[in-house]
Protein backbone atom coordinates (compact mmCIF):
# COMPACT_ATOMS: atom_id res chain seq x y z
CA UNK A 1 7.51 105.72 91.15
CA UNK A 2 9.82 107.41 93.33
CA UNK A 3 13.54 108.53 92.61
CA UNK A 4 15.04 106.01 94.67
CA UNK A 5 12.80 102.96 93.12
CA UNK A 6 13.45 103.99 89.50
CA UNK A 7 17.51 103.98 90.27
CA UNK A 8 17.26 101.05 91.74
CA UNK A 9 15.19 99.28 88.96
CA UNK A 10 17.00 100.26 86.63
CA UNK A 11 21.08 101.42 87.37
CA UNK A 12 23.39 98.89 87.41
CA UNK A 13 24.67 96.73 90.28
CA UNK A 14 27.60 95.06 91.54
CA UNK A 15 30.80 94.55 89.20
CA UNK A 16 28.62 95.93 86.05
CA UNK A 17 28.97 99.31 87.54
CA UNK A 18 32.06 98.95 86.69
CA UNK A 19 31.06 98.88 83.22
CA UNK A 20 29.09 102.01 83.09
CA UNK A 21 32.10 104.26 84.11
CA UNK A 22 32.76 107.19 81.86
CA UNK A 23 36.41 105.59 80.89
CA UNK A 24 36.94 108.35 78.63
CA UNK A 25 37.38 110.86 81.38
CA UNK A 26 39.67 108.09 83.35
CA UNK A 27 41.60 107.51 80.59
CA UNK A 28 42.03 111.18 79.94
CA UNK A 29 42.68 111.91 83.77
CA UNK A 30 45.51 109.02 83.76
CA UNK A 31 47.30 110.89 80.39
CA UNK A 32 47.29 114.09 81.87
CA UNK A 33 48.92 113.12 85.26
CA UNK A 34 51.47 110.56 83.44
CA UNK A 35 52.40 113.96 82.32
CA UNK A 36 52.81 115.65 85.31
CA UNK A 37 54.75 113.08 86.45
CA UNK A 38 56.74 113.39 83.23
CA UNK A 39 57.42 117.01 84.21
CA UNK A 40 58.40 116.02 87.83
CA UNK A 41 60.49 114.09 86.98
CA UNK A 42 62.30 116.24 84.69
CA UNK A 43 62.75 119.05 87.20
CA UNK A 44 64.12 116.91 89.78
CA UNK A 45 66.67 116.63 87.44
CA UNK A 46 65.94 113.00 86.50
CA UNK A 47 65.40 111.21 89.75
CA UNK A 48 61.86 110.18 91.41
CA UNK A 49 62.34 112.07 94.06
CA UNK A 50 61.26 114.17 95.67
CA UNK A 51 58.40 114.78 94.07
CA UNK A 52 57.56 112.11 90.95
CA UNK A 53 57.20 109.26 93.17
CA UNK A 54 55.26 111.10 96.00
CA UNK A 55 52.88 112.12 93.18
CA UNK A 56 52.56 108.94 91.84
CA UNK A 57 51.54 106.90 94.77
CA UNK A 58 48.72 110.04 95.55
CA UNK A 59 47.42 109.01 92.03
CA UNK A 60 47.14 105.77 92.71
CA UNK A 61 45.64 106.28 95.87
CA UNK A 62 43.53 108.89 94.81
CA UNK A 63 42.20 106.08 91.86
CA UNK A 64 41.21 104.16 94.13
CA UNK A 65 39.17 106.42 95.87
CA UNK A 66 37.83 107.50 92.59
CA UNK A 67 36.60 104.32 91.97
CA UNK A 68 34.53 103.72 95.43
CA UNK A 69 33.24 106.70 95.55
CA UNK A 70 31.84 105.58 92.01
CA UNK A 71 30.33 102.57 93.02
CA UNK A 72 27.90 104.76 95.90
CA UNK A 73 25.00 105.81 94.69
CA UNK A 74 24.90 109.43 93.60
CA UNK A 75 21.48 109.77 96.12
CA UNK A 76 23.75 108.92 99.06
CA UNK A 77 26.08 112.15 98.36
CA UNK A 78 23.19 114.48 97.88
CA UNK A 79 21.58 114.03 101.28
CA UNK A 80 25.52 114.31 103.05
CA UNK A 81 26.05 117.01 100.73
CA UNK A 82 25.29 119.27 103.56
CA UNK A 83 27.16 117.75 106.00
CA UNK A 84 30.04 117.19 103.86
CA UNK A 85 30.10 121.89 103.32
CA UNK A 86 29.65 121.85 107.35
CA UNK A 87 32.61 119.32 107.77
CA UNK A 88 34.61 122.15 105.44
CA UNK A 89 33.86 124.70 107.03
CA UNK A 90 35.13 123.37 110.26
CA UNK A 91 38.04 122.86 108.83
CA UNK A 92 38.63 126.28 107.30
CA UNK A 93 38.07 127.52 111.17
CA UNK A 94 40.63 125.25 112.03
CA UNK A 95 43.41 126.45 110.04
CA UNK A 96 42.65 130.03 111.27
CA UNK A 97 42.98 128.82 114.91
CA UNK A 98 46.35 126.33 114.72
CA UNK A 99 47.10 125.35 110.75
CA UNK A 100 50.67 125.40 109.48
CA UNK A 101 52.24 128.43 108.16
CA UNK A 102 53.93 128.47 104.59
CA UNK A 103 55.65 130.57 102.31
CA UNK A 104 53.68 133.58 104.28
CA UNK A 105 49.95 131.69 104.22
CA UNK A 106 48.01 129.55 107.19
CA UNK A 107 46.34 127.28 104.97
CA UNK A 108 47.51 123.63 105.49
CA UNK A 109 46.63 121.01 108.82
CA UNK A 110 49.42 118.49 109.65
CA UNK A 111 47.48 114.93 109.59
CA UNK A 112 51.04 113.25 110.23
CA UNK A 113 50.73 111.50 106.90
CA UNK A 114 50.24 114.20 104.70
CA UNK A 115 49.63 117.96 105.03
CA UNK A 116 45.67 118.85 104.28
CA UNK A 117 44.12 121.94 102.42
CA UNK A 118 40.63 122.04 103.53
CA UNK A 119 40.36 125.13 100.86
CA UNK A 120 40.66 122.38 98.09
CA UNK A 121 38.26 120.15 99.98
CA UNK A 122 35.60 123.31 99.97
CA UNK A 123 36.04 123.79 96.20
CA UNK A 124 33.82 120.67 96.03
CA UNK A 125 31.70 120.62 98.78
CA UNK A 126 30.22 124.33 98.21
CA UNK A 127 29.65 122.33 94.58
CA UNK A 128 27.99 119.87 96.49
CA UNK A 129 25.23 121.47 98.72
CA UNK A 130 24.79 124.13 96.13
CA UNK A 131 23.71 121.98 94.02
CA UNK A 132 21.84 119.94 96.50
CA UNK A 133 19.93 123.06 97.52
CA UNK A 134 18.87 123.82 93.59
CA UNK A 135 17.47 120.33 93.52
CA UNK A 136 15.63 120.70 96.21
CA UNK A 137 14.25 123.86 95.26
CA UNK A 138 11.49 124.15 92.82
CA UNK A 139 12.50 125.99 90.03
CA UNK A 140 9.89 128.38 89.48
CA UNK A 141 11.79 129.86 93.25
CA UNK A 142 15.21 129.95 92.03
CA UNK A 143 14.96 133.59 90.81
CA UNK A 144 12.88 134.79 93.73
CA UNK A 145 15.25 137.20 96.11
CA UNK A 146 14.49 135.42 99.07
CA UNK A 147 15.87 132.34 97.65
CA UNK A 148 18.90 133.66 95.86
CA UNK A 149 20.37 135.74 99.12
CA UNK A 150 20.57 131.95 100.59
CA UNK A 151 23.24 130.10 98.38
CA UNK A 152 25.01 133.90 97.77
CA UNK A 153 25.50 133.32 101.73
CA UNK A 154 26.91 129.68 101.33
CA UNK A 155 29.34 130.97 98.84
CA UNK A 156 30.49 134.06 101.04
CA UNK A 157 31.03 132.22 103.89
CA UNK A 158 33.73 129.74 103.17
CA UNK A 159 35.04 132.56 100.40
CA UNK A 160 36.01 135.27 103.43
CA UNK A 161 37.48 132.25 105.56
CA UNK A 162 39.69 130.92 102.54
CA UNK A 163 40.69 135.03 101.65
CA UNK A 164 41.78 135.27 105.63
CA UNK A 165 44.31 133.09 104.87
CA UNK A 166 44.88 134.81 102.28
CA UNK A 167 44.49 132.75 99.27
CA UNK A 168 42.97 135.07 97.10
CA UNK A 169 43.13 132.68 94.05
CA UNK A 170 41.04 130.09 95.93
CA UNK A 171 38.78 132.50 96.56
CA UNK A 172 38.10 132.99 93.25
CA UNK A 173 37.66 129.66 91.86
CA UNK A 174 34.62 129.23 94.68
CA UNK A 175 33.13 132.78 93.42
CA UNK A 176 33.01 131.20 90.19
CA UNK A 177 32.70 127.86 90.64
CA UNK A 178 28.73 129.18 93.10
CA UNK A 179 28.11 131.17 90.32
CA UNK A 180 28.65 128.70 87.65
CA UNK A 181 25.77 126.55 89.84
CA UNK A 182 23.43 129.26 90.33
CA UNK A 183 23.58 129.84 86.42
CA UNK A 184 22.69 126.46 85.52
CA UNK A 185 20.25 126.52 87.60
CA UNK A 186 18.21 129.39 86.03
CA UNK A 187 19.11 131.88 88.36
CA UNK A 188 18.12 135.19 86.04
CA UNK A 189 20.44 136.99 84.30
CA UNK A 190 19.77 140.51 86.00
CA UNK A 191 21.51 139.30 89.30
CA UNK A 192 24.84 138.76 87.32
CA UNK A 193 24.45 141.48 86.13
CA UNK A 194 24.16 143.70 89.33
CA UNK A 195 27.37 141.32 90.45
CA UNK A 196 29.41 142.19 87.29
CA UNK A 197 28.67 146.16 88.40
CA UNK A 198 29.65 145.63 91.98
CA UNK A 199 33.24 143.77 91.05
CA UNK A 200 33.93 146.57 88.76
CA UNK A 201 33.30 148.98 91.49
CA UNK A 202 35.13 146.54 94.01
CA UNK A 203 37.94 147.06 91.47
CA UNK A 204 38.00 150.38 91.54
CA UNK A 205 37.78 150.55 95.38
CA UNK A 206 41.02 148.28 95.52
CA UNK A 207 42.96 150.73 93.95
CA UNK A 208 41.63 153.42 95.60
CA UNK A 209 42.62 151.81 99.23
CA UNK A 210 46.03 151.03 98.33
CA UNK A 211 48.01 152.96 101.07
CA UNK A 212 45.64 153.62 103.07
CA UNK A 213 43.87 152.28 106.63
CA UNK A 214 41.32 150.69 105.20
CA UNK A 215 43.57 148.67 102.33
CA UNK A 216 41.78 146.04 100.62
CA UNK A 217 44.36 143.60 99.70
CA UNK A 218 48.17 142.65 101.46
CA UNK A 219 50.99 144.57 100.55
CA UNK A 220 52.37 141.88 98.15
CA UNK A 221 49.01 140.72 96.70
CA UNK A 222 49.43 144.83 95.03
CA UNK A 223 52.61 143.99 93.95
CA UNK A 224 51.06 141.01 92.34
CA UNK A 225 48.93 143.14 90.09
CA UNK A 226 51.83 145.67 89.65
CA UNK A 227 53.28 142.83 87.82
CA UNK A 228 50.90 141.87 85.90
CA UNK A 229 50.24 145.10 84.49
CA UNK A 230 54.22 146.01 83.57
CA UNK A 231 56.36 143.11 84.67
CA UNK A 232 59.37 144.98 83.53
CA UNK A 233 59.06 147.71 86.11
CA UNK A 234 60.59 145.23 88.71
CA UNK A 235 62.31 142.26 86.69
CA UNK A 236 64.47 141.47 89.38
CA UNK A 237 62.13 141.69 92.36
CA UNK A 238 58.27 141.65 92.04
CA UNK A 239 58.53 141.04 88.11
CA UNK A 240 61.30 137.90 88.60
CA UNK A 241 58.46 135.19 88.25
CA UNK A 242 56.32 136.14 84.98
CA UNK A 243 59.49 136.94 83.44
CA UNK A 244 61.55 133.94 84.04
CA UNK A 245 58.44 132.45 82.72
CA UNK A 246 58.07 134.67 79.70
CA UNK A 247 61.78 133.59 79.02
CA UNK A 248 61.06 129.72 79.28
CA UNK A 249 58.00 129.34 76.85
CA UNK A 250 60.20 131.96 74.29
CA UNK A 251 63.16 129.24 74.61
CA UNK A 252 60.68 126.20 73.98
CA UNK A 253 59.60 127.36 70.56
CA UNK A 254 57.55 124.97 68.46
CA UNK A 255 58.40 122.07 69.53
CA UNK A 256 60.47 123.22 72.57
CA UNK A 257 64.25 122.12 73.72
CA UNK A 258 63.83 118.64 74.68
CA UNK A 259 63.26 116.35 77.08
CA UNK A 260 65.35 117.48 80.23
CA UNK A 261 66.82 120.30 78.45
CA UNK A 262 65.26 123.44 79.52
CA UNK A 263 67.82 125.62 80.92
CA UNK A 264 65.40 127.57 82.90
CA UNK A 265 64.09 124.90 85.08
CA UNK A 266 67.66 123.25 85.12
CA UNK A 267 69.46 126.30 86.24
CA UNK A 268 66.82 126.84 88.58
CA UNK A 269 66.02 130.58 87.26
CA UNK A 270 62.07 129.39 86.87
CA UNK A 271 60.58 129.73 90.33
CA UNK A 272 58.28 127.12 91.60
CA UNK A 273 59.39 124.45 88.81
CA UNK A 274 57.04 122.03 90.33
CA UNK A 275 54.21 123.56 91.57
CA UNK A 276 52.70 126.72 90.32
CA UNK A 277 54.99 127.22 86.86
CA UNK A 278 55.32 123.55 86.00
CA UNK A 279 53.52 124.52 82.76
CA UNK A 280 55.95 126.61 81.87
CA UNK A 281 58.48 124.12 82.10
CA UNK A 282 56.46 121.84 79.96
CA UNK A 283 56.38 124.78 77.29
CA UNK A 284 60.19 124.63 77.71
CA UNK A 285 61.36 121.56 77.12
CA UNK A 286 58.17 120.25 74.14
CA UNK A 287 57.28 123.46 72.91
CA UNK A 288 53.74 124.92 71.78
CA UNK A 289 53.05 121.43 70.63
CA UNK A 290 53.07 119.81 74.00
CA UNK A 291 51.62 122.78 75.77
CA UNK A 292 48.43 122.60 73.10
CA UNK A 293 48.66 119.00 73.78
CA UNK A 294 48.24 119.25 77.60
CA UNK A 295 45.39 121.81 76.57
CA UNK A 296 43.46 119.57 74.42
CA UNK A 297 43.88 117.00 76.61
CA UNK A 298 41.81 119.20 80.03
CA UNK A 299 39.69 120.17 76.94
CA UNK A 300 38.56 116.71 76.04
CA UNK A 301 37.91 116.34 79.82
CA UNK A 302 35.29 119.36 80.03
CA UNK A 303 33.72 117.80 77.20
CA UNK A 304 32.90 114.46 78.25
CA UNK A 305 31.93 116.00 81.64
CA UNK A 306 29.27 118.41 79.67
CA UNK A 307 28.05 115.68 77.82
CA UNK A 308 27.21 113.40 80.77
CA UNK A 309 25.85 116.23 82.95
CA UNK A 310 23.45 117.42 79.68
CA UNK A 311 22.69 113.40 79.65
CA UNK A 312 21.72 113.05 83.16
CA UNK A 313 18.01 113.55 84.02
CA UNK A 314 18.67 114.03 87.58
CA UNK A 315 18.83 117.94 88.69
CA UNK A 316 21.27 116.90 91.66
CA UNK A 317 23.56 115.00 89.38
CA UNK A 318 23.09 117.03 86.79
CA UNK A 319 24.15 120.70 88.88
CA UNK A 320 27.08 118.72 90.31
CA UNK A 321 28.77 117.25 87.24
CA UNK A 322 28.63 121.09 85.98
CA UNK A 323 29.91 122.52 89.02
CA UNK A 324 32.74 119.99 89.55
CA UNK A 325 33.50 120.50 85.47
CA UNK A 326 33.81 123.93 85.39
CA UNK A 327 35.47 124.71 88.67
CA UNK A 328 38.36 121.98 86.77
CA UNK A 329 38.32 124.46 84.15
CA UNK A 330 38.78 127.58 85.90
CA UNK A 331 41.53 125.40 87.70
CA UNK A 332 43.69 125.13 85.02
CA UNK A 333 42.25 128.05 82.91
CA UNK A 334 43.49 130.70 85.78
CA UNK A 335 47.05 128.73 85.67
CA UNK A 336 47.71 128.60 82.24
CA UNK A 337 46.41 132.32 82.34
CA UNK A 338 48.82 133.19 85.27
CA UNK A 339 52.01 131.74 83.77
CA UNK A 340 51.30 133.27 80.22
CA UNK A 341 51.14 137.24 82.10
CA UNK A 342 47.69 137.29 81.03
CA UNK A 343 46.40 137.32 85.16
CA UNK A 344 48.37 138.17 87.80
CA UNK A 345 50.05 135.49 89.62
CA UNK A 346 47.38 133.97 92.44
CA UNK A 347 48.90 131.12 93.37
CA UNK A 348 46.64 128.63 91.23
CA UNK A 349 48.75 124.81 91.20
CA UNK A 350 47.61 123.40 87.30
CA UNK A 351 45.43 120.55 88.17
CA UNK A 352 46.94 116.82 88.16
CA UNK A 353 50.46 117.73 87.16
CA UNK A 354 51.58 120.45 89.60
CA UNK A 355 53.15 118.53 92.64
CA UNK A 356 50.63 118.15 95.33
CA UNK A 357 48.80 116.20 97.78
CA UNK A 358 45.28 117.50 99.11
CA UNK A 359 45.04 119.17 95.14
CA UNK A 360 45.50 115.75 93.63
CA UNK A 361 43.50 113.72 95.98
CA UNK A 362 40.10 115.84 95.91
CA UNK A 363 40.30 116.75 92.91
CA UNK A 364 40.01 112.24 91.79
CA UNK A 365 37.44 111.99 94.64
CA UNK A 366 35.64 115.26 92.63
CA UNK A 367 35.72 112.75 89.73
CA UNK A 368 34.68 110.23 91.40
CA UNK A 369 31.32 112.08 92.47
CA UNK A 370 30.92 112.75 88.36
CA UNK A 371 31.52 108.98 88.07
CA UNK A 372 28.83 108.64 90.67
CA UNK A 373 26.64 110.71 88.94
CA UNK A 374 27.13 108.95 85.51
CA UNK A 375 26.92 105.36 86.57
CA UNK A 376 23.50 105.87 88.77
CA UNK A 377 21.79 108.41 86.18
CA UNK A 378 18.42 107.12 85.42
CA UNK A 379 17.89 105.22 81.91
């Protein structure tokens, strides 16, 4: 019996897919971007706008969305997996040749009704065909070199387009989240290992071209890492963020300042209040209690995600619901990291509750392939 006859004998149909959702994760995914919306509204200073109502319209759409691409089955996305990474690719080409420029990066194309980041559609699409090409590989290949130099290509591609932006922390969610996928899928240990020794030497060889012709990194992408290692050199220039932000989560305490009463976000010293350093605002104004909250609640969302891609007997489904789950995590990991002064600041938005359109909206139709995946696993 082939793949396709066994999911259709035996997956649900109709309205009952409904039914076989993973609610847990929905329900989880609603919580945690009631709470953005929370904190948007809070720094606008108690209105919707500009940015609460925005945000919660994008949810609702972005539900939606969720929800059909739920109900396809998850054989359909595997063979336009590869069409789907070609489509973002084209798009990453695009915004080098006429996307918009802001706050000193080309990464955004005006669609009239909203302002598109292909670089968050890639995130899942490199998930996507890598995961596509693993199933269709048979595994006693995946370790051969031959077969390995292939998806490190796929990876490198779209990750040199998205760092010619430059969004260098971008760039590092798709290193990881190709890696995570090659991982799972048995790739030996040995090649991470030769990896891990070339980004130490890469390290090395970034500080060693600073001021120089061959530099590896932009002037302020330096000062970035000058920061993070001694914010205090600079507290008024290169240093202001991090410690505006150290400042905030000292105010909130335990159980922070109250609703609407964090002075840094009020008095506008926190930079970015609604985007980037939103968590920090949350720290503010409910404390280490609401920031472990918010944690536990992106926790409980890996968790159900694990549990359904360990579940799933399908390789495709299986490699996707992985991929998709851990790039989340590295999403809000590499925020929460950032904010805290234990990264340097890379310009990561905290998934579902930083204010944002092309973030929030891929990120549900990313769920909705992990719905897709659950719903139409075999049984």
């Amino acid at each position: 019996m082939s793949y396709l006859e066994y999911n259709t004998k035996y997956v649900p149909t109709g309205f009952r897919k409904l039914l076989y959702l993973n609610w847990p994760i929905i329900i989880l995914l609603t919580a945690v971007s009631c709470a953005g919306f929370v904190m948007l509204y809070s720094v606008a200073g108690g209105s919707v706008d500009p940015w609460m109502a925005p945000q919660v319209k994008r949810f609702g759409a972005g539900m939606v969305l969720m929800i059909g691409v739920a109900m396809v089955p998850i054989w359909f996305w595997r063979n336009v997996s590869v069409v789907a990474f070609g489509g973002s690719l084209l798009l990453l080409v695009a915004v080098e040749l006429f996307g918009e420029v802001g706050m000193g990066a080309q990464r955004w194309i005006d669609l009239g009704f909203m302002r598109l980041q292909p670089s968050e559609l890639t995130k899942i699409t490199l998930v996507m065909v890598l995961a596509a090409y693993y199933d269709w590989l048979p595994t006693n290949k995946t370790s051969h070199p031959i077969w390995v130099i292939i998806p490190v290509i796929i990876i490198l591609v779209p990750t040199a387009l998205v760092l010619g932006q430059p969004d260098l922390g971008t760039a590092i969610l798709l290193l990881f989240g190709g890696a995570t996928i090659m991982f799972a899928a048995g790739v030996h240990w040995a090649y991470f290992g030769t990896v891990f020794a070339a980004g130490i030497g890469t390290i090395v060889a970034v500080f060693k071209s600073r001021g120089t012709t061959w530099q590896l990194l932009k002037d302020y992408q330096y000062r970035r890492i000058d920061t993070f290692l001694d914010p205090s050199n600079d507290p008024l220039g290169a240093g202001y963020h991090i410690t505006q932000a150290k400042i905030a989560f000292g105010s909130g305490g335990w159980t922070g300042r109250g609703f609407m009463q964090g002075t840094q976000s009020r008095l506008n010293f926190l930079p970015e209040k609604h985007t980037d350093f939103i968590f920090t605002t949350l720290a503010e104004e409910f404390g280490f209690v609401g920031a472990f909250a918010l944690l536990m609640l992106y926790v409980l969302i890996i968790v159900f995600c694990f549990a359904s891609a360990m579940s799933n007997k399908d390789r495709y489904a299986s490699l996707m619901t992985l991929g998709i789950a851990m790039t989340f995590f590295l999403f809000f990991a590499v925020n929460m990291a950032m904010v805290t002064g234990l990264a340097p600041v890379v310009g990561v938005p905290l998934p579902l509750v930083s204010y944002g359109g092309s973030a929030m909206l891929v990120l549900l139709v990313a769920f909705g392939l992990i719905q897709s995946a659950h719903v139409h696993r075999p049984r």
